[in-house]
Protein backbone atom coordinates (compact mmCIF):
# COMPACT_ATOMS: atom_id res chain seq x y z
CA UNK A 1 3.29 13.03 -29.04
CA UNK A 2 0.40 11.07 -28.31
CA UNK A 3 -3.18 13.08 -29.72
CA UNK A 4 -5.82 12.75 -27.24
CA UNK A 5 -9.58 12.59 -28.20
CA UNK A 6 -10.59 15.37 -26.43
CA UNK A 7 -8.07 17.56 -28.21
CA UNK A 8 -8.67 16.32 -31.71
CA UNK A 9 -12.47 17.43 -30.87
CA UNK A 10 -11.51 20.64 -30.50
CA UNK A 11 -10.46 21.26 -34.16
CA UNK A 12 -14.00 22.73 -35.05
CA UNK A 13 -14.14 26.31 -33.55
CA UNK A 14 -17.54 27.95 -31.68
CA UNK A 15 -19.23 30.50 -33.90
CA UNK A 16 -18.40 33.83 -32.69
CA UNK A 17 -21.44 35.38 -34.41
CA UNK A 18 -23.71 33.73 -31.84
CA UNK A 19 -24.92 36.71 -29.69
CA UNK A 20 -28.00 35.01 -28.43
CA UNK A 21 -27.70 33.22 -24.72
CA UNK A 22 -26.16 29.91 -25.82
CA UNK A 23 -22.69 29.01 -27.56
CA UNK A 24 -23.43 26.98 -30.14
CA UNK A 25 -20.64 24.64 -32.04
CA UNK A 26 -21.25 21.94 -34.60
CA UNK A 27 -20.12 19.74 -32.28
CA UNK A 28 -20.33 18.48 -28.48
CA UNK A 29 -18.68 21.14 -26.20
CA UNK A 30 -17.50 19.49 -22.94
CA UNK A 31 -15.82 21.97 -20.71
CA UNK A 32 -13.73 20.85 -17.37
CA UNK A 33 -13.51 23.36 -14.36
CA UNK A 34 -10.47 22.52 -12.62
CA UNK A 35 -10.13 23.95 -9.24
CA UNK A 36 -6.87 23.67 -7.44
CA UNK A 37 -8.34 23.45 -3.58
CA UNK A 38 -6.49 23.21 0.02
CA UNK A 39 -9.62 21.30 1.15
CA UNK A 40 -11.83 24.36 1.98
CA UNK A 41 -13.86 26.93 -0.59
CA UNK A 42 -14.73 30.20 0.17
CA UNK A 43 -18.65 30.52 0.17
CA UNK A 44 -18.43 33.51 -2.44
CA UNK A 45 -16.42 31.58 -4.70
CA UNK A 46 -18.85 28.30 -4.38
CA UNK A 47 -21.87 30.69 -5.27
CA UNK A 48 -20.16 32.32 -8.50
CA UNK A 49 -19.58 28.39 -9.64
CA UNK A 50 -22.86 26.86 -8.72
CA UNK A 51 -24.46 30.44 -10.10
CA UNK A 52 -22.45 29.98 -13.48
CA UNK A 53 -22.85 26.57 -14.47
CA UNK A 54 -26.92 26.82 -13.52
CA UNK A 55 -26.33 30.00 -16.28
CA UNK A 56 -24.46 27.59 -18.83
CA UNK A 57 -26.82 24.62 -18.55
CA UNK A 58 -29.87 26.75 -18.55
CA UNK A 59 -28.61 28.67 -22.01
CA UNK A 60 -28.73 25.12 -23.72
CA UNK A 61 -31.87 23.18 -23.02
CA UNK A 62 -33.04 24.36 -26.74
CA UNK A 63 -29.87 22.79 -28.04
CA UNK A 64 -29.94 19.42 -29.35
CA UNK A 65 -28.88 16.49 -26.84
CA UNK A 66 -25.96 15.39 -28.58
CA UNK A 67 -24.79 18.86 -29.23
CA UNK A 68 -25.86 20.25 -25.85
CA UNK A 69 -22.93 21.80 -24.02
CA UNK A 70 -21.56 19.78 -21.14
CA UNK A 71 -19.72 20.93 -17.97
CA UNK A 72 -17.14 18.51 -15.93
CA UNK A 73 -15.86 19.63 -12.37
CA UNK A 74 -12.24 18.41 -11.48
CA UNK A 75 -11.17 19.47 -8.06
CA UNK A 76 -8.12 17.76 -6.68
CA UNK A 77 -5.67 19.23 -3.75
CA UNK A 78 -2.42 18.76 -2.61
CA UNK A 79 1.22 20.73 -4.12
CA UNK A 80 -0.06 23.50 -6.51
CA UNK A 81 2.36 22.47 -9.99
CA UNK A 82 1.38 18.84 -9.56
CA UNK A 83 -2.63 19.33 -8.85
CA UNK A 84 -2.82 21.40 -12.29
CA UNK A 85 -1.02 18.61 -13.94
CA UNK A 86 -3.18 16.35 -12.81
CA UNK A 87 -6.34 18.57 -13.26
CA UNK A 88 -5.09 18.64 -16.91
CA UNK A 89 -4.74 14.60 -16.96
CA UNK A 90 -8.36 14.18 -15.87
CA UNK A 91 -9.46 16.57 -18.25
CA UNK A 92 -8.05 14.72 -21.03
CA UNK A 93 -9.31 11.60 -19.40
CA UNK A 94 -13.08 13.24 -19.39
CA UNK A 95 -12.56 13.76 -23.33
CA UNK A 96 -13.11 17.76 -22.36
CA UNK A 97 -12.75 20.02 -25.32
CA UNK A 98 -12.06 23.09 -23.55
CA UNK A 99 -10.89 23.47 -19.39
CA UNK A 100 -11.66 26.63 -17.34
CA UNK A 101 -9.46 27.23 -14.43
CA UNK A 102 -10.69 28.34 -11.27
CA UNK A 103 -9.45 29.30 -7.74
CA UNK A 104 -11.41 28.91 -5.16
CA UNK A 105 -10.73 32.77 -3.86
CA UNK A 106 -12.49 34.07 -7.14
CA UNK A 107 -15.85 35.69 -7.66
CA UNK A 108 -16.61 36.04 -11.10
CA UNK A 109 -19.87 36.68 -13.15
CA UNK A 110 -22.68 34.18 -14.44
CA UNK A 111 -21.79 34.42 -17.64
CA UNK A 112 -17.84 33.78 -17.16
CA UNK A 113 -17.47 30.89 -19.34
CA UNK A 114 -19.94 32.09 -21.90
CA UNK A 115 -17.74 35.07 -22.41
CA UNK A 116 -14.35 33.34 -22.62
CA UNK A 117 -15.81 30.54 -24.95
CA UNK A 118 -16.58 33.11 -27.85
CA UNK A 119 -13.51 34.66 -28.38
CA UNK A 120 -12.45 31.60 -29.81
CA UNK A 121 -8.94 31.73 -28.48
CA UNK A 122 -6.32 28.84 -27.33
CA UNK A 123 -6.00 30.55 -23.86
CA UNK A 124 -7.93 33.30 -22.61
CA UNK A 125 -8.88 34.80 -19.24
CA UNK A 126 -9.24 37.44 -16.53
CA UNK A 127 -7.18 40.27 -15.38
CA UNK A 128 -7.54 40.72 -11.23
CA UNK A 129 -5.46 42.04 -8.59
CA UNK A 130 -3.01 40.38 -6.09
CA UNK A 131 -3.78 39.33 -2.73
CA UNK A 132 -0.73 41.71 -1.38
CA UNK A 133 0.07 44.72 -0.88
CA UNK A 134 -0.28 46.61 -3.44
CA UNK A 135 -1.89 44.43 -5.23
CA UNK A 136 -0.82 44.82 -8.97
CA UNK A 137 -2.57 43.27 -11.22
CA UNK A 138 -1.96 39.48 -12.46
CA UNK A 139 -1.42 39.85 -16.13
CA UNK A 140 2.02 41.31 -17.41
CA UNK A 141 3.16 42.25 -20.74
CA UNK A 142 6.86 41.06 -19.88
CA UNK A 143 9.75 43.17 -19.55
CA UNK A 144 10.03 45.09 -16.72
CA UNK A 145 8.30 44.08 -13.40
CA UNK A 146 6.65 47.03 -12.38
CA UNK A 147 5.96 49.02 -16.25
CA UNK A 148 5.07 45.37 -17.66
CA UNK A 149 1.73 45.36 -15.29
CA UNK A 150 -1.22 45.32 -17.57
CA UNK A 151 -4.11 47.15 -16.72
CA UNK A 152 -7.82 46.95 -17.78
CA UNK A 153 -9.33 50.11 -17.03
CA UNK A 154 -10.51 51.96 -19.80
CA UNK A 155 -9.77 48.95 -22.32
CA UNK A 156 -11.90 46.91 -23.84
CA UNK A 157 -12.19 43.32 -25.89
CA UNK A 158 -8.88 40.69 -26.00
CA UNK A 159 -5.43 41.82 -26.02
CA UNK A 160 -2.54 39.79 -25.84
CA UNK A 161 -0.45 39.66 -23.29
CA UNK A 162 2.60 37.50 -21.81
CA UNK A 163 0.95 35.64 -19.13
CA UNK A 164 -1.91 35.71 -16.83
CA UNK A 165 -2.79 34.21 -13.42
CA UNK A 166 -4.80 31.07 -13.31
CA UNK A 167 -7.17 32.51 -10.83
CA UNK A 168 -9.79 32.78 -14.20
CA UNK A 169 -8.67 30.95 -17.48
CA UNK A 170 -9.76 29.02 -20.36
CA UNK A 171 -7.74 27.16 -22.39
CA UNK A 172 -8.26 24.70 -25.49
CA UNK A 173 -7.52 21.10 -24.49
CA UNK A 174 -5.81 21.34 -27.71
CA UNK A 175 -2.68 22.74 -25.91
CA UNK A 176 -1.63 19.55 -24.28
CA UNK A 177 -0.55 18.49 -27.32
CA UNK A 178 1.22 22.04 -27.93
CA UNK A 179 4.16 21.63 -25.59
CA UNK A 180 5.68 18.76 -23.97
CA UNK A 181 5.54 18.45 -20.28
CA UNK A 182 6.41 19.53 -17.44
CA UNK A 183 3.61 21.89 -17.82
CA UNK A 184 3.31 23.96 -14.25
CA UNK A 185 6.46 24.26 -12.16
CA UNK A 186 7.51 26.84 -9.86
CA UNK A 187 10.60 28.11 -11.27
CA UNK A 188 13.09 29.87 -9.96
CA UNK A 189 13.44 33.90 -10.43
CA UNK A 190 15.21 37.09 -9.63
CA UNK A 191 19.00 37.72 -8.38
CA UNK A 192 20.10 34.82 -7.19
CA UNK A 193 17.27 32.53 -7.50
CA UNK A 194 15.84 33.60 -4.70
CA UNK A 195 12.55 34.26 -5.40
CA UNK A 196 9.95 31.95 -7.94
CA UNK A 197 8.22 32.67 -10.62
CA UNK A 198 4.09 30.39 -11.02
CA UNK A 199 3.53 27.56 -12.10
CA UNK A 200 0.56 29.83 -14.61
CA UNK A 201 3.78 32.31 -15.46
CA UNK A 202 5.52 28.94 -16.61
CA UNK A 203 2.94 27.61 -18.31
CA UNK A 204 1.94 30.92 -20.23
CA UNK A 205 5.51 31.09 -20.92
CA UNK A 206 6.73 27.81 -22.23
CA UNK A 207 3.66 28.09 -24.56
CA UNK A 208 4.91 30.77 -26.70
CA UNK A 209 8.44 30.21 -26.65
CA UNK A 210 7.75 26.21 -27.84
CA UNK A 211 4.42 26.47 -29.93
CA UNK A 212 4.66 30.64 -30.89
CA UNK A 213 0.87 30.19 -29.18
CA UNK A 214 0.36 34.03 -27.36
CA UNK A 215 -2.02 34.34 -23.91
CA UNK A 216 -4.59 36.54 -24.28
CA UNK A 217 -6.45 38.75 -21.33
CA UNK A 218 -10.21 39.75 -21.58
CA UNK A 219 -10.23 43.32 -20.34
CA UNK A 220 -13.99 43.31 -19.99
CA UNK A 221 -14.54 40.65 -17.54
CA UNK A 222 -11.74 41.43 -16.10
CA UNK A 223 -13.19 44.52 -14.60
CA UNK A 224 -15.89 42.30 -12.62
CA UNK A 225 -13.63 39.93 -11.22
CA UNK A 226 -12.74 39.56 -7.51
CA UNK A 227 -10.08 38.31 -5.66
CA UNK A 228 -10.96 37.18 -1.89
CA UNK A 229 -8.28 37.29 0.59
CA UNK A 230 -7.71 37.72 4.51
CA UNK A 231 -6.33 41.31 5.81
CA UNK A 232 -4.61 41.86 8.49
CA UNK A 233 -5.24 45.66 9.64
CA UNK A 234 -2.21 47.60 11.05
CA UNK A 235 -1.25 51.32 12.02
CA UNK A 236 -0.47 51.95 8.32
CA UNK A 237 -4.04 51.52 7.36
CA UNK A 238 -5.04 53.90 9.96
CA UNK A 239 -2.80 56.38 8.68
CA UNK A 240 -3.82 55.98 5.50
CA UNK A 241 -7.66 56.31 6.53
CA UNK A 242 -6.87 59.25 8.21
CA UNK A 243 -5.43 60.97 4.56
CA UNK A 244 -8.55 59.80 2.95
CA UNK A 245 -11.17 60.92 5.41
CA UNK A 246 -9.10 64.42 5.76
CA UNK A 247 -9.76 64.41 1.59
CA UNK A 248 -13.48 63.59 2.28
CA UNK A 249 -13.44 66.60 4.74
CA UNK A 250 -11.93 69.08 2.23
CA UNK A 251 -14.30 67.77 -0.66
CA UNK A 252 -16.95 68.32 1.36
CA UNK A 253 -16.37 71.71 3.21
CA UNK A 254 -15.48 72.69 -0.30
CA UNK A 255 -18.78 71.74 -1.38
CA UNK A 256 -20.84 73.27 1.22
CA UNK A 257 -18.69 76.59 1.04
CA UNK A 258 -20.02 76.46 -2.82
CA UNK A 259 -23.42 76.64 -1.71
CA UNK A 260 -23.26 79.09 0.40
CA UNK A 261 -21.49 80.98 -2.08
CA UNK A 262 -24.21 80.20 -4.76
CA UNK A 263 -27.26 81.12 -2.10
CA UNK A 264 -25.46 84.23 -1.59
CA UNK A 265 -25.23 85.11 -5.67
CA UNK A 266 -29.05 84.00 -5.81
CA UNK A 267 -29.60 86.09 -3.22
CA UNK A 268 -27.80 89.18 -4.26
CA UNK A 269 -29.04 88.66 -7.68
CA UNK A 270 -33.02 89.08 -6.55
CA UNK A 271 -32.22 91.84 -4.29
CA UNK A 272 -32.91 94.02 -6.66
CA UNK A 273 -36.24 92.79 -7.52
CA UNK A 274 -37.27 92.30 -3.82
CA UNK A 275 -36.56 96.18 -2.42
CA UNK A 276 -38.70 97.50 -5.26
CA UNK A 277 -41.29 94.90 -4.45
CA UNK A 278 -41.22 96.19 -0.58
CA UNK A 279 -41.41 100.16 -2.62
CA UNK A 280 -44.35 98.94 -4.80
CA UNK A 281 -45.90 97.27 -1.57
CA UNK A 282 -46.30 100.38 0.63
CA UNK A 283 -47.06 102.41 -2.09
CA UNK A 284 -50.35 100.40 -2.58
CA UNK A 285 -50.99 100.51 0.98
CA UNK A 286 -50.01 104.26 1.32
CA UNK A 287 -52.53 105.01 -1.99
CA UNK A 288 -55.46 102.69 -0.39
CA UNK A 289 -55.17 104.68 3.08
């Protein structure tokens, strides 16, 4: 397979002892965000990019020019398997060491791509909930649909996993030359075929069975990452409001029934104390008549 320059750069690795505010490499790092778009961002997702790569390029100005950090955007629409292929092409075409993945329904942190950078791994990235009902999480161990779900709370660090969505990745340009194309394709799943498994699932997939190369999921960031979507209310959430504010109700009458019940110990308590004061009181009053 044909070794492109980008990917040959990539062969020196970032210094994960670097704790300060920039990632430093002895070489040039040259990231590309691709984001897969239908022609329209969300607004939220446009901030978290513009606020992260002002965070990037402001962590580097002490860092020598021809070392200094670069950042390439790549946004190209159209079928969803074919625009990441060709997000991947341009990539390798922009000499880009590194490429994070983005979709334009994400909110994410400042420091996103700082974070994924250091744990020097080939592919890397967040952990967030689906857009539907009930919205399991992205990343899956494999094996069974529901008990493979991974989920971040209460972990901490990397962990390897099967595969992750593309919502939030980064990945070593490196793994081009891994596998052989195709690289994203929707692929048909479940009894019968009926249903389809990503293009990301595919990808994640094909890159361990052909190059024994594992995905990995950072369960840190994952826990501030968002996934915008559009909800359409119906009955059912109603219902289900109702259950929670009769919860609230309980949890609070509970509470206030504990005060009252602590006012009334307090006030049993200094009873005591307060009829002998009333004694003592009209005893001085009796003794100065």
């Amino acid at each position: 397979m044909t070794t492109h320059e980008g990917a040959r750069a990539a062969r020196h690795r970032i210094d994960p002892r670097e704790s300060g505010p920039s990632v430093r490499a002895p070489w040039k790092i040259r990231v590309g965000i691709g984001v897969p778009s239908s022609g329209t961002w969300v607004s939220a997702f446009g901030f978290s990019l513009v606020t992260m790569i002002g965070f990037f390029e402001r962590s580097h100005t002490d860092v020598p020019e021809e070392n200094r950090p670069e950042v390439v955007l790549i946004s190209i629409d159209g079928h969803l398997p074919d625009v990441r292929t060709r997000i991947m092409g341009e990539a390798v075409r922009e000499k880009c060491t590194h490429l994070l993945w983005l979709d334009s329904d994400m909110l994410f942190p400042p420091d996103t791509l700082h974070r994924l950078l250091r744990h020097n791994l080939p592919i890397v990235g967040a952990n967030y909930p689906r857009r539907i009902f009930p919205h399991l999480p992205t990343a899956h161990y494999g094996g069974d649909p529901k008990g493979g779900v991974v989920w971040s709370e209460g972990k901490t660090g990397a962990e390897r996993v099967k595969h992750v969505g593309f919502g939030c990745v980064l990945m070593d340009m490196r793994l081009v030359d891994a596998i052989d194309p195709p690289y994203f394709v929707f692929s048909p799943d479940g009894e019968h075929g009926l249903t389809t498994r990503g293009e990301d699932v595919y990808f994640c997939e094909k890159l361990l069975r052909d190059a024994g190369i594992p995905t990995h999921v950072d369960h840190d960031l994952s826990m501030e990452i968002g996934h915008i979507g559009e909800q359409v209310f119906s009955m059912q959430h109603a219902y289900t409001g109702r259950a929670v504010q009769a919860e609230m109700d309980a949890i609070k009458a509970a509470e206030k029934a504990d005060i009252v019940t602590e006012a009334e110990a307090a006030g049993a308590a200094i009873a005591p104390d307060l009829a002998n004061a009333v004694v003592e009181g009209a005893d001085v009053a009796e003794a100065a008549e």
